[in-house]
C-alpha atoms as a PDB file:
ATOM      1  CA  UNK A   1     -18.660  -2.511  -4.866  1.00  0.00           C
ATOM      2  CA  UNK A   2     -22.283  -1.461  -5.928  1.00  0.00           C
ATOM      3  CA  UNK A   3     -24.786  -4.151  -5.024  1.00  0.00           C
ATOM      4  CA  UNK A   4     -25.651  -5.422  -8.143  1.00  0.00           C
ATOM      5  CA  UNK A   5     -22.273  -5.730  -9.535  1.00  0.00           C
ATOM      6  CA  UNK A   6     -21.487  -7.733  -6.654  1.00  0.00           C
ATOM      7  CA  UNK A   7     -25.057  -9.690  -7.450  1.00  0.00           C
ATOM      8  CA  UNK A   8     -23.656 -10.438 -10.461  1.00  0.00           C
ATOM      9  CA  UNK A   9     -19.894 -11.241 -10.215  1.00  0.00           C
ATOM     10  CA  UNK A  10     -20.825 -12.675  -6.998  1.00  0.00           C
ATOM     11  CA  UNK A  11     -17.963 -14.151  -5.382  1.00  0.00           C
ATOM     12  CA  UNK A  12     -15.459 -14.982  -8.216  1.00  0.00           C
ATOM     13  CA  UNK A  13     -13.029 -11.755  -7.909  1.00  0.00           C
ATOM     14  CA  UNK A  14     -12.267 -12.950  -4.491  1.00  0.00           C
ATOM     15  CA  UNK A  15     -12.486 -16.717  -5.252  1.00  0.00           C
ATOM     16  CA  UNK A  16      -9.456 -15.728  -8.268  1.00  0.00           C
ATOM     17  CA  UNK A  17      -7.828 -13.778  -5.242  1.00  0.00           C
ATOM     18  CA  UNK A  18      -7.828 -16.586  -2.746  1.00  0.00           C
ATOM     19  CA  UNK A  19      -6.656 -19.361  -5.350  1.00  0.00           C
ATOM     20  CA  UNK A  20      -3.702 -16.655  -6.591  1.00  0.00           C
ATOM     21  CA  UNK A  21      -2.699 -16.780  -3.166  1.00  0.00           C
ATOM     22  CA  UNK A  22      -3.082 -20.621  -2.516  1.00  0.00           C
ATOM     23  CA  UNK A  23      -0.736 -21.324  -6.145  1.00  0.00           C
ATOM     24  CA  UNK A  24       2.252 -19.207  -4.138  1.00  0.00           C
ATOM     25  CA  UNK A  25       1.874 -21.484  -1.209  1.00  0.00           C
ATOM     26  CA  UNK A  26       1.648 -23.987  -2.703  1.00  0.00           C
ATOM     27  CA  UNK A  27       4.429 -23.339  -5.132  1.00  0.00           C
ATOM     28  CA  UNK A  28       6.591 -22.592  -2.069  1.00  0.00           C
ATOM     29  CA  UNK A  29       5.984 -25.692  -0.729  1.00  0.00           C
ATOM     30  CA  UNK A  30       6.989 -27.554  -3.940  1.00  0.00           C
ATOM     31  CA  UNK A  31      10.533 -25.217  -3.876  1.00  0.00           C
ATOM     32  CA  UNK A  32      11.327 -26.510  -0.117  1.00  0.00           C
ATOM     33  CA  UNK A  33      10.485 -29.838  -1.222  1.00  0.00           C
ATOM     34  CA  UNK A  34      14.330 -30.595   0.259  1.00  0.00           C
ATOM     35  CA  UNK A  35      14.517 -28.018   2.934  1.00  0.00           C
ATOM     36  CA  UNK A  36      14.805 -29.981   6.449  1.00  0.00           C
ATOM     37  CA  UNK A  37      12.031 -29.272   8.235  1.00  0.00           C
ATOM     38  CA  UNK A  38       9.602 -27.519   6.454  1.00  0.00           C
ATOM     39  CA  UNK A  39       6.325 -27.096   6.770  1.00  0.00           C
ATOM     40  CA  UNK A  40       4.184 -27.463   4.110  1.00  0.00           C
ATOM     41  CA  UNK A  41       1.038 -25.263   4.083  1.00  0.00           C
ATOM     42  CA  UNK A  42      -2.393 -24.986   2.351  1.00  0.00           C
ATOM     43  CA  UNK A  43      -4.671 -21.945   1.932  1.00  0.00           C
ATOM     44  CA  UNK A  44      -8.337 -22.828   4.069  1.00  0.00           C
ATOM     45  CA  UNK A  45      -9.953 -21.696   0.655  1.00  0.00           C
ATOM     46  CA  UNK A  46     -13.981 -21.876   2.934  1.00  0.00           C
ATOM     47  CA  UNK A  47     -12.316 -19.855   5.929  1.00  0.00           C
ATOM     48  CA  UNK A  48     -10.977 -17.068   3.260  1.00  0.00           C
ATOM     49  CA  UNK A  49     -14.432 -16.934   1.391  1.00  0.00           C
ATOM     50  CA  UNK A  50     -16.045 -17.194   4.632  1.00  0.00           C
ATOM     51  CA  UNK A  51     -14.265 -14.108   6.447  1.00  0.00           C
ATOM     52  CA  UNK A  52     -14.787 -12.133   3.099  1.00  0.00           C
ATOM     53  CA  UNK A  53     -18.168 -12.654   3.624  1.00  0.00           C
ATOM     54  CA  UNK A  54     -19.328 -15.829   2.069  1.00  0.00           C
ATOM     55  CA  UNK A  55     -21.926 -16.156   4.762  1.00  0.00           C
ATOM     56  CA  UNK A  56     -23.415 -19.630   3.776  1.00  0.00           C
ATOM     57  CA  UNK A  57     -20.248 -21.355   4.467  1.00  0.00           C
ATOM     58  CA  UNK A  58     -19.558 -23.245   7.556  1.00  0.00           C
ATOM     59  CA  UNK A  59     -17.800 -26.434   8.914  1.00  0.00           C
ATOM     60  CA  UNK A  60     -20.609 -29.251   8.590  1.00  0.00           C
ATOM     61  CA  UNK A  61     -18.471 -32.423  10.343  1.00  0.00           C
ATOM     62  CA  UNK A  62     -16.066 -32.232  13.154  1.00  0.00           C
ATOM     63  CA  UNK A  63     -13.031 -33.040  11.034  1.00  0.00           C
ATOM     64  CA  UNK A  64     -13.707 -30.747   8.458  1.00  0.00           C
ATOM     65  CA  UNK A  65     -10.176 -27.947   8.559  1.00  0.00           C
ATOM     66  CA  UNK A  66     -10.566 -25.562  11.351  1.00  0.00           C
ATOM     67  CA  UNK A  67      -9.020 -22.490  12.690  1.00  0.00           C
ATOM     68  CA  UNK A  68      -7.237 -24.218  15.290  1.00  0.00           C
ATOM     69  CA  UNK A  69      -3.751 -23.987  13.477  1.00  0.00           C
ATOM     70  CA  UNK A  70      -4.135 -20.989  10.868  1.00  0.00           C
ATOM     71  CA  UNK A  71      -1.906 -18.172  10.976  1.00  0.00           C
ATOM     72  CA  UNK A  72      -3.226 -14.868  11.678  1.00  0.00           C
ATOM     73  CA  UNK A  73      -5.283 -13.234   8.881  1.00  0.00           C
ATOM     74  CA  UNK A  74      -3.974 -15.776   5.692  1.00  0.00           C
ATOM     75  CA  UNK A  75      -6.345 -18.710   5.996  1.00  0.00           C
ATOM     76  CA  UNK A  76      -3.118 -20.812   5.755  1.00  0.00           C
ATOM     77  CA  UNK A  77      -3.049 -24.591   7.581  1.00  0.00           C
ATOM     78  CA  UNK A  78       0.171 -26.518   7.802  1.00  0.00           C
ATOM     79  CA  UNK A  79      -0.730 -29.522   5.812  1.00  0.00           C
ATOM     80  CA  UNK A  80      -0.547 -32.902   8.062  1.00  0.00           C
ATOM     81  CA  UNK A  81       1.896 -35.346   5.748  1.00  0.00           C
ATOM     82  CA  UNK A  82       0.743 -39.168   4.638  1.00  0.00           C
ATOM     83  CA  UNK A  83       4.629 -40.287   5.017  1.00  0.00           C
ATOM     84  CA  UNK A  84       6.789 -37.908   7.360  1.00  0.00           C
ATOM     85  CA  UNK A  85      10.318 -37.789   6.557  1.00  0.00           C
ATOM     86  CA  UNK A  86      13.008 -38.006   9.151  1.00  0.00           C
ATOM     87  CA  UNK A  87      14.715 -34.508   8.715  1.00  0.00           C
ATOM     88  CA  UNK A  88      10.819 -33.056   9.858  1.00  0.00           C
ATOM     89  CA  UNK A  89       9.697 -31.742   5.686  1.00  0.00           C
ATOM     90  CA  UNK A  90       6.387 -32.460   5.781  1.00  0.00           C
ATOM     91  CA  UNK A  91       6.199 -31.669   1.542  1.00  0.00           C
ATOM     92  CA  UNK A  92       4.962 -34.749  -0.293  1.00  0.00           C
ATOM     93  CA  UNK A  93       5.963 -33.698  -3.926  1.00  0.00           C
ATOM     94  CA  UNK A  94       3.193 -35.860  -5.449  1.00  0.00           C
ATOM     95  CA  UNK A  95       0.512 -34.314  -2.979  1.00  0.00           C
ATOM     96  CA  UNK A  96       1.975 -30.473  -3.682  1.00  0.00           C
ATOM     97  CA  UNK A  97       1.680 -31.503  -7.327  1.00  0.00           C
ATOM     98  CA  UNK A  98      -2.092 -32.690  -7.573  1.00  0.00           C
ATOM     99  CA  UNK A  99      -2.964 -29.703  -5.230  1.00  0.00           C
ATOM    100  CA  UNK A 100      -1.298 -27.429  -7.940  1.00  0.00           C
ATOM    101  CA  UNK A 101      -3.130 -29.151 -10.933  1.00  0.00           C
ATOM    102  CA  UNK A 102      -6.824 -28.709  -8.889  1.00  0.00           C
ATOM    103  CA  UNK A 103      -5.895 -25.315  -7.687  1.00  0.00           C
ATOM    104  CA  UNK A 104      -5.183 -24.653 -11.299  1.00  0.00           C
ATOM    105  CA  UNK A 105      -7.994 -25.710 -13.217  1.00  0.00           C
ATOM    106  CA  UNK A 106     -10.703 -24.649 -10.188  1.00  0.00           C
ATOM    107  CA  UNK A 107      -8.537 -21.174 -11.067  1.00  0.00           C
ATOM    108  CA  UNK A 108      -9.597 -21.512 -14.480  1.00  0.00           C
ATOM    109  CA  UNK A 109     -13.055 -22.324 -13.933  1.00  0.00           C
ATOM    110  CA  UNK A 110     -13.588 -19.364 -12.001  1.00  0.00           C
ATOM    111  CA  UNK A 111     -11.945 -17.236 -14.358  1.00  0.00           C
ATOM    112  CA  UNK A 112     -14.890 -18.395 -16.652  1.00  0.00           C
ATOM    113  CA  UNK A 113     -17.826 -17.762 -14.877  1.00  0.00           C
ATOM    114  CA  UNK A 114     -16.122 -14.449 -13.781  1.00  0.00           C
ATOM    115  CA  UNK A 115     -16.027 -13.927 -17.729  1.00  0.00           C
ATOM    116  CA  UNK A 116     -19.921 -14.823 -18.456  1.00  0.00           C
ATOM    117  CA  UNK A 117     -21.042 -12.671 -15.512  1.00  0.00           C
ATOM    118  CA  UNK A 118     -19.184  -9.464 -16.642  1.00  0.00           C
ATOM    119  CA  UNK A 119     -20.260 -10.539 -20.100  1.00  0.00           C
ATOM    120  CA  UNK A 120     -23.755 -10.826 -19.157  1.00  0.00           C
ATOM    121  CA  UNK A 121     -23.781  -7.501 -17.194  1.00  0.00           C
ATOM    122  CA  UNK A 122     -22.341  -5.930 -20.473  1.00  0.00           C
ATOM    123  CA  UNK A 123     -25.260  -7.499 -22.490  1.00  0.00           C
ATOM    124  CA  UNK A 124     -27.549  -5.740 -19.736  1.00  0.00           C
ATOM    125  CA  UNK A 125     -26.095  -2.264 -20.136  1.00  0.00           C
ATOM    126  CA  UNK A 126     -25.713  -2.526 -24.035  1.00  0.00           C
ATOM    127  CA  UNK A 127     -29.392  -3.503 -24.145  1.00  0.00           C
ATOM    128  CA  UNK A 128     -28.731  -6.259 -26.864  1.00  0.00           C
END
């Protein structure tokens, strides 16, 4: 991508990428909600940005989410549940749920500014 396109989208395109990504996990989780021993799992949204070269972004505390359990190449953690159950699912249907609704609307968000900056380079070219 040219480097003022990128300037101006900045890092939305992969931001909608990365939270695509995180809905399917975390829609998975929610369908294995009653699948003995399942794992849930959660997309490291900073580690994704980060390796697509976010640059700024870093791990500012000790117990911030590391790399320590992620799969290779996905950014995906295996969520740590409030309340195991006995048969070893570690989905919590209300946690999969408000995950889902933030994921969502952060989605949208980005979607918008994504909008104004394409707008806003369109405005440039047009010379209006």
């Amino acid at each position: 991508m040219s480097g003022w396109i990128h300037n101006a989208i900045g890092q939305h395109a992969q931001a909608l990428k990365t939270y695509g990504h995180r809905a399917e996990v975390l829609a998975s989780n929610l369908a294995n909600a009653d699948t003995p021993g399942y794992k849930a799992r959660d997309v490291d949204f900073r580690s994704v940005l980060s390796a697509a070269g976010g640059g700024g972004l870093r791990n500012t505390h000790t117990r911030h989410l590391g790399g320590s359990n992620t799969e290779p190449g996905g950014g995906i953690l295996y969520r740590s549940p409030y309340q195991p159950s006995l048969d070893g699912n570690t989905v919590e249907s209300h946690v999969e749920q408000a995950a889902f609704a933030d994921n969502a609307m952060r989605y949208q968000a980005s979607l918008r500014f994504l909008g104004g900056s394409i707008k806003g380079v369109l405005l440039a070219i047009k010379g209006e």
